[in-house]
PDB file of N, CA and C in Angstrom:
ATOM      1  N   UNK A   1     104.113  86.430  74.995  1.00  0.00           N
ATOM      2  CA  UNK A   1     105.085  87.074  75.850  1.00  0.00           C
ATOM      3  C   UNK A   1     104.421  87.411  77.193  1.00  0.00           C
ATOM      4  N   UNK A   2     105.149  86.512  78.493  1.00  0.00           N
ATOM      5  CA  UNK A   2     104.646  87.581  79.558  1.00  0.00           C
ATOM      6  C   UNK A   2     104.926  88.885  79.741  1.00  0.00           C
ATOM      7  N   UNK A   3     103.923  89.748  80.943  1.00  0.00           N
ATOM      8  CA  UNK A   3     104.004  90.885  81.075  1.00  0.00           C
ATOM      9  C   UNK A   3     104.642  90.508  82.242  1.00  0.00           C
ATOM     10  N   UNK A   4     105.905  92.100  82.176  1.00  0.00           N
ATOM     11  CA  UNK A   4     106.407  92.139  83.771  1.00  0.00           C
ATOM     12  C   UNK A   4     105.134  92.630  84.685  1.00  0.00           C
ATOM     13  N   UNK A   5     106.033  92.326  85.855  1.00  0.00           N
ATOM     14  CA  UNK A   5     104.824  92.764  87.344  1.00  0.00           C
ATOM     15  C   UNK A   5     105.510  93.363  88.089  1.00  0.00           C
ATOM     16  N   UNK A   6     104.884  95.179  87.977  1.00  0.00           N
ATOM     17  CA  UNK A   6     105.457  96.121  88.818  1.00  0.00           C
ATOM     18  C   UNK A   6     104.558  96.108  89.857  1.00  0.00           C
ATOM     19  N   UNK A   7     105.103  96.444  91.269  1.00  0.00           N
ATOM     20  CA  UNK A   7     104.073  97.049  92.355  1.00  0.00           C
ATOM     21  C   UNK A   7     104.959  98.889  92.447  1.00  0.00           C
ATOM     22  N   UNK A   8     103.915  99.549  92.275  1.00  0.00           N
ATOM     23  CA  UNK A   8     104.584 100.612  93.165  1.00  0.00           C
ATOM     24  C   UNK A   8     103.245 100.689  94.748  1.00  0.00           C
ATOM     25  N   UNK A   9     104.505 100.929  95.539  1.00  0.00           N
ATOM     26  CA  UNK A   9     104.088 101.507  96.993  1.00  0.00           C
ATOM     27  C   UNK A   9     103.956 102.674  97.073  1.00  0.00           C
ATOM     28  N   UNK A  10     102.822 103.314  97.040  1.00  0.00           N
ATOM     29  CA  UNK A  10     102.967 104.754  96.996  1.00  0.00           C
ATOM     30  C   UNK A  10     102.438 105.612  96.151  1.00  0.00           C
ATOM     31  N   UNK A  11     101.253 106.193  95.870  1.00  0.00           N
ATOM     32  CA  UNK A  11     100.672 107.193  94.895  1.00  0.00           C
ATOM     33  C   UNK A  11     101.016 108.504  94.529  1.00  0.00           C
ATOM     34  N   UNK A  12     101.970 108.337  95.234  1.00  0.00           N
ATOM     35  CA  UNK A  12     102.322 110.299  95.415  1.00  0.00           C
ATOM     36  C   UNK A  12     103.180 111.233  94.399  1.00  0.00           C
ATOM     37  N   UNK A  13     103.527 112.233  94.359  1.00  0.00           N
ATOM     38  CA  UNK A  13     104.035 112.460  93.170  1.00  0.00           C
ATOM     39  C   UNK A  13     105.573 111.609  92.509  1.00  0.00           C
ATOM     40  N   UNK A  14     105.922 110.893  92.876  1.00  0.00           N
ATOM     41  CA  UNK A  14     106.976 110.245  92.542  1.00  0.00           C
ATOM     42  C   UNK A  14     105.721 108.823  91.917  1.00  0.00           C
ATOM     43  N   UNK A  15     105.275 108.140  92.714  1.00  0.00           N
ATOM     44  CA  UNK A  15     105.173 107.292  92.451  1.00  0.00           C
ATOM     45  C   UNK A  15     104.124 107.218  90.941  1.00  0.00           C
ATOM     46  N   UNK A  16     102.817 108.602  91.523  1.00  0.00           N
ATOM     47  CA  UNK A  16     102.325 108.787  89.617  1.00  0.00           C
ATOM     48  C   UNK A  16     103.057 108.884  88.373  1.00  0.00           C
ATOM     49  N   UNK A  17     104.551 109.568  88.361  1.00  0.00           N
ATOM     50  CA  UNK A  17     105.419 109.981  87.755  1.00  0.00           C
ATOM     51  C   UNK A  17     105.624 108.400  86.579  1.00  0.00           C
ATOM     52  N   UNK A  18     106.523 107.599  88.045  1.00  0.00           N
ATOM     53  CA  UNK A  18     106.562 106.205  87.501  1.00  0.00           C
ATOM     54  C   UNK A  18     105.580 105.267  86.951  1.00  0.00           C
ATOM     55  N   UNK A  19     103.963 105.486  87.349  1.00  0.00           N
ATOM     56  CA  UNK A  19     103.468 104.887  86.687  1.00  0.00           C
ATOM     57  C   UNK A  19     103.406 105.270  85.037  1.00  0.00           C
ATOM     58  N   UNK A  20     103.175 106.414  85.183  1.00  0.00           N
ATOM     59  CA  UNK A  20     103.014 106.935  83.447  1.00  0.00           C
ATOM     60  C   UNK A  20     104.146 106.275  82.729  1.00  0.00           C
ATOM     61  N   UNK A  21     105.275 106.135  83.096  1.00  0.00           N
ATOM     62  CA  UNK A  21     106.203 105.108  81.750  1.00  0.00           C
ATOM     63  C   UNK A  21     105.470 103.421  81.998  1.00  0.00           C
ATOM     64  N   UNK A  22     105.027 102.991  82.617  1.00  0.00           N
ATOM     65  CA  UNK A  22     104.833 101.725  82.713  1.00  0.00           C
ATOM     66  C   UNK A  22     103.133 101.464  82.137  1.00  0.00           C
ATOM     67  N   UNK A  23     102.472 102.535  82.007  1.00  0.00           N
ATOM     68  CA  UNK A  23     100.861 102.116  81.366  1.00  0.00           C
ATOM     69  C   UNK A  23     100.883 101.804  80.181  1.00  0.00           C
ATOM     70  N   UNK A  24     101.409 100.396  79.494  1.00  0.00           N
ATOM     71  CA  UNK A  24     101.384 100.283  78.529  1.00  0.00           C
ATOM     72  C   UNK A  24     101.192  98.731  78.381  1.00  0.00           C
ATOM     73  N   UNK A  25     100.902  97.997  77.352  1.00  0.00           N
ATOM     74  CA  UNK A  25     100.561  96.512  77.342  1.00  0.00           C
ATOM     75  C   UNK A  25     101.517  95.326  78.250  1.00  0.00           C
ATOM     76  N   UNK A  26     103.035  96.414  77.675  1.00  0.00           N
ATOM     77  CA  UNK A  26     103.987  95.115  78.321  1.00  0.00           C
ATOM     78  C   UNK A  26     104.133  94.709  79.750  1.00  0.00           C
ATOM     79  N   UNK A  27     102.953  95.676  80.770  1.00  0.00           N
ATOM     80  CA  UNK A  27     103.535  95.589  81.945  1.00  0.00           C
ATOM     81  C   UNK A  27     102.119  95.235  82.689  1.00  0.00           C
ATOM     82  N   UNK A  28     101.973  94.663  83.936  1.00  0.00           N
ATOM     83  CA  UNK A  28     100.840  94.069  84.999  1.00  0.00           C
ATOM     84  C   UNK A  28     101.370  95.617  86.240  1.00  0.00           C
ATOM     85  N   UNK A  29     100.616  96.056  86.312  1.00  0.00           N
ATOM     86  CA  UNK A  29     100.819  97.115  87.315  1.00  0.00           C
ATOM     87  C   UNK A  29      99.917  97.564  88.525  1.00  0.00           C
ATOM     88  N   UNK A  30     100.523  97.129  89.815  1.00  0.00           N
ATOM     89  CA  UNK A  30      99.710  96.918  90.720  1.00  0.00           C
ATOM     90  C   UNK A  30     100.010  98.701  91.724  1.00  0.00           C
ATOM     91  N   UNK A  31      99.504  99.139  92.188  1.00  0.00           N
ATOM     92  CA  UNK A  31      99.392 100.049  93.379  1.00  0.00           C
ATOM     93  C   UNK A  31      98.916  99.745  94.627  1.00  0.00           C
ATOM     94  N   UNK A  32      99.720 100.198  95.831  1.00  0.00           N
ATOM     95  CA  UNK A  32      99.413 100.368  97.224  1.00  0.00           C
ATOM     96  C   UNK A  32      99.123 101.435  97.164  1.00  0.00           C
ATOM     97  N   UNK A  33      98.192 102.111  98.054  1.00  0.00           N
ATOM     98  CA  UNK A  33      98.086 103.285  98.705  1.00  0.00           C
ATOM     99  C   UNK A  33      97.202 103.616  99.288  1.00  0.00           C
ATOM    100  N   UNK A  34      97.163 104.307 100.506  1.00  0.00           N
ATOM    101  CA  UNK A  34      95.450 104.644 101.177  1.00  0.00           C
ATOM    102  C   UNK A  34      94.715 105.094 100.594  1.00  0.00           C
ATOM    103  N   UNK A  35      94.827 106.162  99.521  1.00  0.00           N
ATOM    104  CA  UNK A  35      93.845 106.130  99.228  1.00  0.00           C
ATOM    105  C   UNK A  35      93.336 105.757  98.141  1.00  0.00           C
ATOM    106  N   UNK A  36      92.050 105.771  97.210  1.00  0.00           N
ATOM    107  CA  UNK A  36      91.036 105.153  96.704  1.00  0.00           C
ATOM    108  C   UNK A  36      91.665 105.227  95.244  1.00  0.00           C
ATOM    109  N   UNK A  37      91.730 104.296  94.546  1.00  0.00           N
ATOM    110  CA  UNK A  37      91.503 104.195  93.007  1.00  0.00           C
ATOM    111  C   UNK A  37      90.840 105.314  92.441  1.00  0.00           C
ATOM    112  N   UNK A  38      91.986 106.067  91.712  1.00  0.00           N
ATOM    113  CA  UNK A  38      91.385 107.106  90.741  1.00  0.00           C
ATOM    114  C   UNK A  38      90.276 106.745  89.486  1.00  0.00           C
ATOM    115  N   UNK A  39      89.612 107.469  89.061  1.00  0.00           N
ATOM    116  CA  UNK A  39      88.483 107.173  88.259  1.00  0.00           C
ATOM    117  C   UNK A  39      89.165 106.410  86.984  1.00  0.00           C
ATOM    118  N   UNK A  40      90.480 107.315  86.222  1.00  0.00           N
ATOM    119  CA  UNK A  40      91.134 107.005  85.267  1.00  0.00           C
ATOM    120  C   UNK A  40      91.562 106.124  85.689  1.00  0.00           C
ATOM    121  N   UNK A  41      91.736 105.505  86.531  1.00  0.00           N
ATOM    122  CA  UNK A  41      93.034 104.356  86.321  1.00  0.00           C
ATOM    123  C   UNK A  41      92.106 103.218  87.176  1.00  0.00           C
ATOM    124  N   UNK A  42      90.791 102.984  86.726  1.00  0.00           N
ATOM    125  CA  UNK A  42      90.256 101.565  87.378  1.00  0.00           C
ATOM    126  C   UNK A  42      89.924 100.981  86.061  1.00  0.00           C
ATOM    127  N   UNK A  43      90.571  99.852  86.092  1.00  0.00           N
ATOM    128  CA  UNK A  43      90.514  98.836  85.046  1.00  0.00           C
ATOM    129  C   UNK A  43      91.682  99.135  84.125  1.00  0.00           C
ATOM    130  N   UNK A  44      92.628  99.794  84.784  1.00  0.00           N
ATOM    131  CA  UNK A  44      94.119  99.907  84.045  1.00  0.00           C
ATOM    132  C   UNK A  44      95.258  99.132  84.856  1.00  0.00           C
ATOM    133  N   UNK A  45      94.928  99.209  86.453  1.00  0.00           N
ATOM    134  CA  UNK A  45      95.608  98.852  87.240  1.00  0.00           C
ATOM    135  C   UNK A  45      95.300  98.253  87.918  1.00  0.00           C
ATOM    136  N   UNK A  46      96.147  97.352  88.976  1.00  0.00           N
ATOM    137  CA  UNK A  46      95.247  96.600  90.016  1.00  0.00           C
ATOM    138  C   UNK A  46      95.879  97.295  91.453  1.00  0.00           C
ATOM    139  N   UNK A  47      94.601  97.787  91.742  1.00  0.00           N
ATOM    140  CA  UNK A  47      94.794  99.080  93.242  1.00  0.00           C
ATOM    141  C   UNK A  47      94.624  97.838  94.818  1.00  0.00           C
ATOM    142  N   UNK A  48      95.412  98.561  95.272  1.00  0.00           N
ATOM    143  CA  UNK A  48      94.872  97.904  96.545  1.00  0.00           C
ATOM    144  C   UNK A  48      95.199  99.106  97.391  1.00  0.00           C
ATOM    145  N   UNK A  49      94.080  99.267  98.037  1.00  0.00           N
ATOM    146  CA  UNK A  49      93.700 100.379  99.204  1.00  0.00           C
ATOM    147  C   UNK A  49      93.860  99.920 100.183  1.00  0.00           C
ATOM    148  N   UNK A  50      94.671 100.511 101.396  1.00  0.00           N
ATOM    149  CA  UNK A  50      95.286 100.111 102.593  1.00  0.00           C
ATOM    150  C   UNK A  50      96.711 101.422 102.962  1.00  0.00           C
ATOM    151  N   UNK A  51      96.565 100.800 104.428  1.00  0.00           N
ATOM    152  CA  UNK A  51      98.275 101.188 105.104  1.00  0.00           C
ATOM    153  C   UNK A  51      99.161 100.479 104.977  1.00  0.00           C
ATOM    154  N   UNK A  52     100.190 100.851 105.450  1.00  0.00           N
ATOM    155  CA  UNK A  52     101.388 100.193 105.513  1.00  0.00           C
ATOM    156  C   UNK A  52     101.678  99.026 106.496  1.00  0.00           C
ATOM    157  N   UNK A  53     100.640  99.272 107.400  1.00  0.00           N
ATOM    158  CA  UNK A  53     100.710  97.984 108.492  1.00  0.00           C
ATOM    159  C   UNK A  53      99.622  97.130 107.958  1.00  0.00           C
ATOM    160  N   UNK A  54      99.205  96.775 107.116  1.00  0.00           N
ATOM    161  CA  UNK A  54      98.355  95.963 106.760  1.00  0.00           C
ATOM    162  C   UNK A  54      99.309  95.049 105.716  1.00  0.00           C
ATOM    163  N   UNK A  55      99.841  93.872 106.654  1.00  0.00           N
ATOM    164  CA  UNK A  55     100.838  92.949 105.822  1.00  0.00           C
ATOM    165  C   UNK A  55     100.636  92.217 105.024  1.00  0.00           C
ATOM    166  N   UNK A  56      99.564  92.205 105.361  1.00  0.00           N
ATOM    167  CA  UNK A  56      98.683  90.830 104.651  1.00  0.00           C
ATOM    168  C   UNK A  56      97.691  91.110 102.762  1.00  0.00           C
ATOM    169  N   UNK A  57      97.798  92.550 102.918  1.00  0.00           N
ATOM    170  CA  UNK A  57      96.955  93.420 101.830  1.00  0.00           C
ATOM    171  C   UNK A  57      98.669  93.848 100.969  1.00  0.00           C
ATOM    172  N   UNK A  58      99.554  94.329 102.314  1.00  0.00           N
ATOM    173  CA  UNK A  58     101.073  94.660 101.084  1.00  0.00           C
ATOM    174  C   UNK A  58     101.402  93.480 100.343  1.00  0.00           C
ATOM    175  N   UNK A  59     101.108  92.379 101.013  1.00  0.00           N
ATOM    176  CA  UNK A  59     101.832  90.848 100.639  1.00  0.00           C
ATOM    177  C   UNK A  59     101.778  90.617  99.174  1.00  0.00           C
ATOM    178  N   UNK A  60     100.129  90.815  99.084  1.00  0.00           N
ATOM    179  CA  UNK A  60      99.082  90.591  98.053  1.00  0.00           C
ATOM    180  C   UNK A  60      99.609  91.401  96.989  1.00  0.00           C
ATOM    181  N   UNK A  61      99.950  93.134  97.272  1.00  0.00           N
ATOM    182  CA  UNK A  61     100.481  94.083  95.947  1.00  0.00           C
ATOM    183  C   UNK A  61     101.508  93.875  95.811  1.00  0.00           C
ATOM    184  N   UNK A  62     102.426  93.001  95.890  1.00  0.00           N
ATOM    185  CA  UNK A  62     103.597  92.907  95.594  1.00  0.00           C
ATOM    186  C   UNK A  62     104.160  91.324  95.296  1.00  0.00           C
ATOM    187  N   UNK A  63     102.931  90.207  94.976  1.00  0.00           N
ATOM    188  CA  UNK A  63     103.099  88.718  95.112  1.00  0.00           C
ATOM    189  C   UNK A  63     103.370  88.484  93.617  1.00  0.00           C
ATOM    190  N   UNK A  64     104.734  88.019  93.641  1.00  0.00           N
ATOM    191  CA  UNK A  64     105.180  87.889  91.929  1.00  0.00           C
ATOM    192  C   UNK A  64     105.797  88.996  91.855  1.00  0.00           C
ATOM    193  N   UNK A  65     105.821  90.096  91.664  1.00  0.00           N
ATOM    194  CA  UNK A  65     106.404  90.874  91.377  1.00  0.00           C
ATOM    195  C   UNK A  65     107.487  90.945  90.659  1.00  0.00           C
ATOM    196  N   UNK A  66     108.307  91.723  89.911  1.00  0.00           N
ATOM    197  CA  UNK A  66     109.284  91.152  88.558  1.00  0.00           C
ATOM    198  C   UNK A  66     110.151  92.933  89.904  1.00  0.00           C
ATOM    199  N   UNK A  67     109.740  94.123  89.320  1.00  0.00           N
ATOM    200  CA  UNK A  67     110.084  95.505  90.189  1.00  0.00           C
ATOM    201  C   UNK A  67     109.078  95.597  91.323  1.00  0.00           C
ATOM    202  N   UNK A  68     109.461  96.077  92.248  1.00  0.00           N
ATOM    203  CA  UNK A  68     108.860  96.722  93.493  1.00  0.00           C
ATOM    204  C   UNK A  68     109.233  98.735  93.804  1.00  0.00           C
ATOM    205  N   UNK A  69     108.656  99.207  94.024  1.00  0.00           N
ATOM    206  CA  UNK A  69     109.201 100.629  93.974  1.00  0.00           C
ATOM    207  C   UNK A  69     108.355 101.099  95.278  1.00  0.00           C
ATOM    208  N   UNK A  70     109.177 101.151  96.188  1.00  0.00           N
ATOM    209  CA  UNK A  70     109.093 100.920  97.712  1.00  0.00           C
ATOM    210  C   UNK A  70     108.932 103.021  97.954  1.00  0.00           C
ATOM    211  N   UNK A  71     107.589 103.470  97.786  1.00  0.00           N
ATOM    212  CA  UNK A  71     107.871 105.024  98.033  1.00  0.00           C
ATOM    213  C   UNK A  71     106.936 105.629  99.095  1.00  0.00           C
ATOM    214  N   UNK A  72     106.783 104.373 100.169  1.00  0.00           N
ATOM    215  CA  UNK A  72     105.589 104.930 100.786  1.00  0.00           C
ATOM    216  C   UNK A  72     106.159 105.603 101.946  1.00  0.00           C
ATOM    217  N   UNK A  73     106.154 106.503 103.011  1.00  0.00           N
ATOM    218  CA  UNK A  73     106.630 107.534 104.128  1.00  0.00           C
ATOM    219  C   UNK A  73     106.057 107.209 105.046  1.00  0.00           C
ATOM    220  N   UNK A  74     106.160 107.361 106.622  1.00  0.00           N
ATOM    221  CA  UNK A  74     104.968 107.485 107.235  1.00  0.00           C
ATOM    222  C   UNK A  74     105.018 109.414 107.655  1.00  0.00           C
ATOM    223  N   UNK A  75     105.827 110.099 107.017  1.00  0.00           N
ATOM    224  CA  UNK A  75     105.553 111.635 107.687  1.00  0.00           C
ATOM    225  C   UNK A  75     105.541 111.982 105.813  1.00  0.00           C
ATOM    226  N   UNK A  76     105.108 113.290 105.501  1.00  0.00           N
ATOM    227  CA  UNK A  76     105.574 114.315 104.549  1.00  0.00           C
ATOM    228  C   UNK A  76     106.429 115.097 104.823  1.00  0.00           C
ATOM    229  N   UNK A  77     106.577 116.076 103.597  1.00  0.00           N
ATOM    230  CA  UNK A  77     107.487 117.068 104.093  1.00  0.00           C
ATOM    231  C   UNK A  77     107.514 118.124 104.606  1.00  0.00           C
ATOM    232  N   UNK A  78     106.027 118.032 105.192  1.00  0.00           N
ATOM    233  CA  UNK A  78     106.014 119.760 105.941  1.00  0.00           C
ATOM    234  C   UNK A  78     106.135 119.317 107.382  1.00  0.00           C
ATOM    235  N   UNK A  79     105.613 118.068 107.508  1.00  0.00           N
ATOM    236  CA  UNK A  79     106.010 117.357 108.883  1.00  0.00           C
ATOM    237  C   UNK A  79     107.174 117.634 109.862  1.00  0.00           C
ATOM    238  N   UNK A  80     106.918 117.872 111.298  1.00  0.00           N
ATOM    239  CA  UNK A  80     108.085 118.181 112.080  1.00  0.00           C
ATOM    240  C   UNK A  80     108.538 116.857 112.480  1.00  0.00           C
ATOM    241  N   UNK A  81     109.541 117.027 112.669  1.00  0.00           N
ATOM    242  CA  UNK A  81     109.647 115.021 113.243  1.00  0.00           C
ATOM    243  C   UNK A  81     110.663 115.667 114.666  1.00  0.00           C
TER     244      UNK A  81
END
């Protein structure tokens, strides 16, 4: 049986949320996010560290892909805009 191929965009509390239902055999699970691969989750996931303007590195976390879960911002929420 293949495994589906999730990318989530985004490490943040939404996007950790979603990984926890998906760490399991049936699924290939890739991450964007600036920052660095957590200790727990290297060799569970396939991380790619980067911004959002780096097209060529998003291309890559999301090539094949079966879901995409698009949660990346460029402000937070304490941010004035």
């Amino acid at each position: 049986m293949m495994k589906k191929k999730i990318s989530i965009l985004g490490y943040g509390f939404i996007g950790k949320n979603i990984l926890a239902s998906y760490l399991t055999d049936a699924y290939e699970v890739s991450i964007f996010d600036r920052k660095a691969c957590p200790d727990h989750l290297i060799g569970r996931v396939n991380w790619f560290q980067g911004t959002f303007n780096n097209t060529q590195l998003l291309a890559e976390a999301i090539l094949e892909a079966d879901v995409v879960y698009h949660l990346i911002s460029s402000t937070v929420p304490a941010d004035d805009i």
